[in-house]
Protein backbone atom coordinates (compact mmCIF):
# COMPACT_ATOMS: atom_id res chain seq x y z
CA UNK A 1 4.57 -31.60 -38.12
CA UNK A 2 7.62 -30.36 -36.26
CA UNK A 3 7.01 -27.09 -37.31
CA UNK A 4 3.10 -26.83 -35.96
CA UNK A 5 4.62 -28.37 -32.56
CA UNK A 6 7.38 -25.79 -32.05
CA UNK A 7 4.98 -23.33 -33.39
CA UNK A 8 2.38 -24.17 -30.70
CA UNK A 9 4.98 -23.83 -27.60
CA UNK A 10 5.81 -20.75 -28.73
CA UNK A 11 2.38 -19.48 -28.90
CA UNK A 12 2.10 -21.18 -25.71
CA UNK A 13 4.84 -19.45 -24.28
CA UNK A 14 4.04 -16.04 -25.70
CA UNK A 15 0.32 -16.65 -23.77
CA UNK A 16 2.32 -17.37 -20.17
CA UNK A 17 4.73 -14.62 -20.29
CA UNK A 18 1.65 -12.20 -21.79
CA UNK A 19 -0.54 -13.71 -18.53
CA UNK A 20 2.14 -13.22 -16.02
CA UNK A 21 2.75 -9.63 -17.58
CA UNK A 22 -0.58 -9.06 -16.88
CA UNK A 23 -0.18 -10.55 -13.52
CA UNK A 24 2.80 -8.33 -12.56
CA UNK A 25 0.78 -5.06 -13.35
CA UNK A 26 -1.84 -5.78 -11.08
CA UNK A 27 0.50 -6.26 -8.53
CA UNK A 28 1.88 -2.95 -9.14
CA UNK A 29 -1.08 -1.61 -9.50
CA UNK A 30 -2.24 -3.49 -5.85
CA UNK A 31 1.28 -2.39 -4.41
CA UNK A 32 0.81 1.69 -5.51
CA UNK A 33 -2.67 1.68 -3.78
CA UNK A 34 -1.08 0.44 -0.49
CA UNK A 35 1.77 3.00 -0.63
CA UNK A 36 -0.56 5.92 -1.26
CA UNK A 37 -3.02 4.74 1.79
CA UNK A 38 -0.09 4.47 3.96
CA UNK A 39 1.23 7.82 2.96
CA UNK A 40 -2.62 9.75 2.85
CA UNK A 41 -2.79 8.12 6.53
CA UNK A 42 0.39 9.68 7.65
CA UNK A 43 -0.65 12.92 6.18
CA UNK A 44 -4.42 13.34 7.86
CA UNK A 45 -2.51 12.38 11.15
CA UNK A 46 -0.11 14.74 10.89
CA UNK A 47 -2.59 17.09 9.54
CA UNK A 48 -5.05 16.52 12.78
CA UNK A 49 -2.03 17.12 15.17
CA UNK A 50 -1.33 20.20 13.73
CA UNK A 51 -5.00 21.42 14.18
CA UNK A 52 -4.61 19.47 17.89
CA UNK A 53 -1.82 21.51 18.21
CA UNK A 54 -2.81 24.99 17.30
CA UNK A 55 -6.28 24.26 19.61
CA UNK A 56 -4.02 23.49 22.25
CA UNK A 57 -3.91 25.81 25.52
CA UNK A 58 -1.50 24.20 27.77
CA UNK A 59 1.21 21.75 27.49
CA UNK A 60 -0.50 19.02 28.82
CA UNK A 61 -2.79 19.78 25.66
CA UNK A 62 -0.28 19.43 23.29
CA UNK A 63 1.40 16.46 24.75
CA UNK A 64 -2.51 15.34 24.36
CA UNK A 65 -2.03 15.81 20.72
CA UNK A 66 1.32 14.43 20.21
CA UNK A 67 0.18 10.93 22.32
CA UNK A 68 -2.79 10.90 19.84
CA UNK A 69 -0.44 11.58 16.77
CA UNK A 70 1.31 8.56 17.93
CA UNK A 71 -2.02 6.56 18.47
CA UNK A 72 -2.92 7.46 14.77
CA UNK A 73 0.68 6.50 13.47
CA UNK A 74 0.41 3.38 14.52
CA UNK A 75 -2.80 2.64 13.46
CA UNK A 76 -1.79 3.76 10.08
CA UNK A 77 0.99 1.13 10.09
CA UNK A 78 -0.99 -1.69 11.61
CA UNK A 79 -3.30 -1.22 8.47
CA UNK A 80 -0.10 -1.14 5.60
CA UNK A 81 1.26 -4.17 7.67
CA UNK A 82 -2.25 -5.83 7.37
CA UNK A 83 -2.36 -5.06 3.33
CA UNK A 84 1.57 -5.93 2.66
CA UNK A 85 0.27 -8.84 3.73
CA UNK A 86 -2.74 -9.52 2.03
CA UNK A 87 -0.67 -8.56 -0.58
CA UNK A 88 2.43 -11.32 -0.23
CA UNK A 89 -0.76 -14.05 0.44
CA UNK A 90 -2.21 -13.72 -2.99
């Protein structure tokens, strides 16, 4: 009888740690996606300033496109700010 019992919390156990295994590589998986937003939203900012840029005539043009680089930037980090957290409330 002793046997069956320890057997059974250890099967138990193996089940938890297996479920929070589990649990831990959808996090990562959750945690990657965010990363690589954040970073592809960086990179078509940058990406339109540079076109902005290159369009540009004047300076006031180009300060144009560096003010809406900005805008852009911190758009991008309102969002990963918005998903860390969705993140840390699950």
């Amino acid at each position: 009888m002793k046997k069956l019992i320890i057997v059974l919390i250890t099967l138990f156990a193996a089940i938890v740690v297996h479920a929070e295994q589990g649990k831990d590589a959808e996090r990562f998986a959750k945690m990657k996606e965010i990363k690589l937003q954040g970073i592809d939203g960086r990179l078509s900012a940058s990406q339109q300033e540079r076109s902005c840029v290159n369009a540009a005539a004047t300076n006031d043009a180009v300060e144009a496109c560096a003010q809406a680089s900005r805008q852009a930037m911190k758009e991008v980090e309102q969002q990963q700010k918005s998903s860390w957290a969705s993140l840390k409330n699950k």
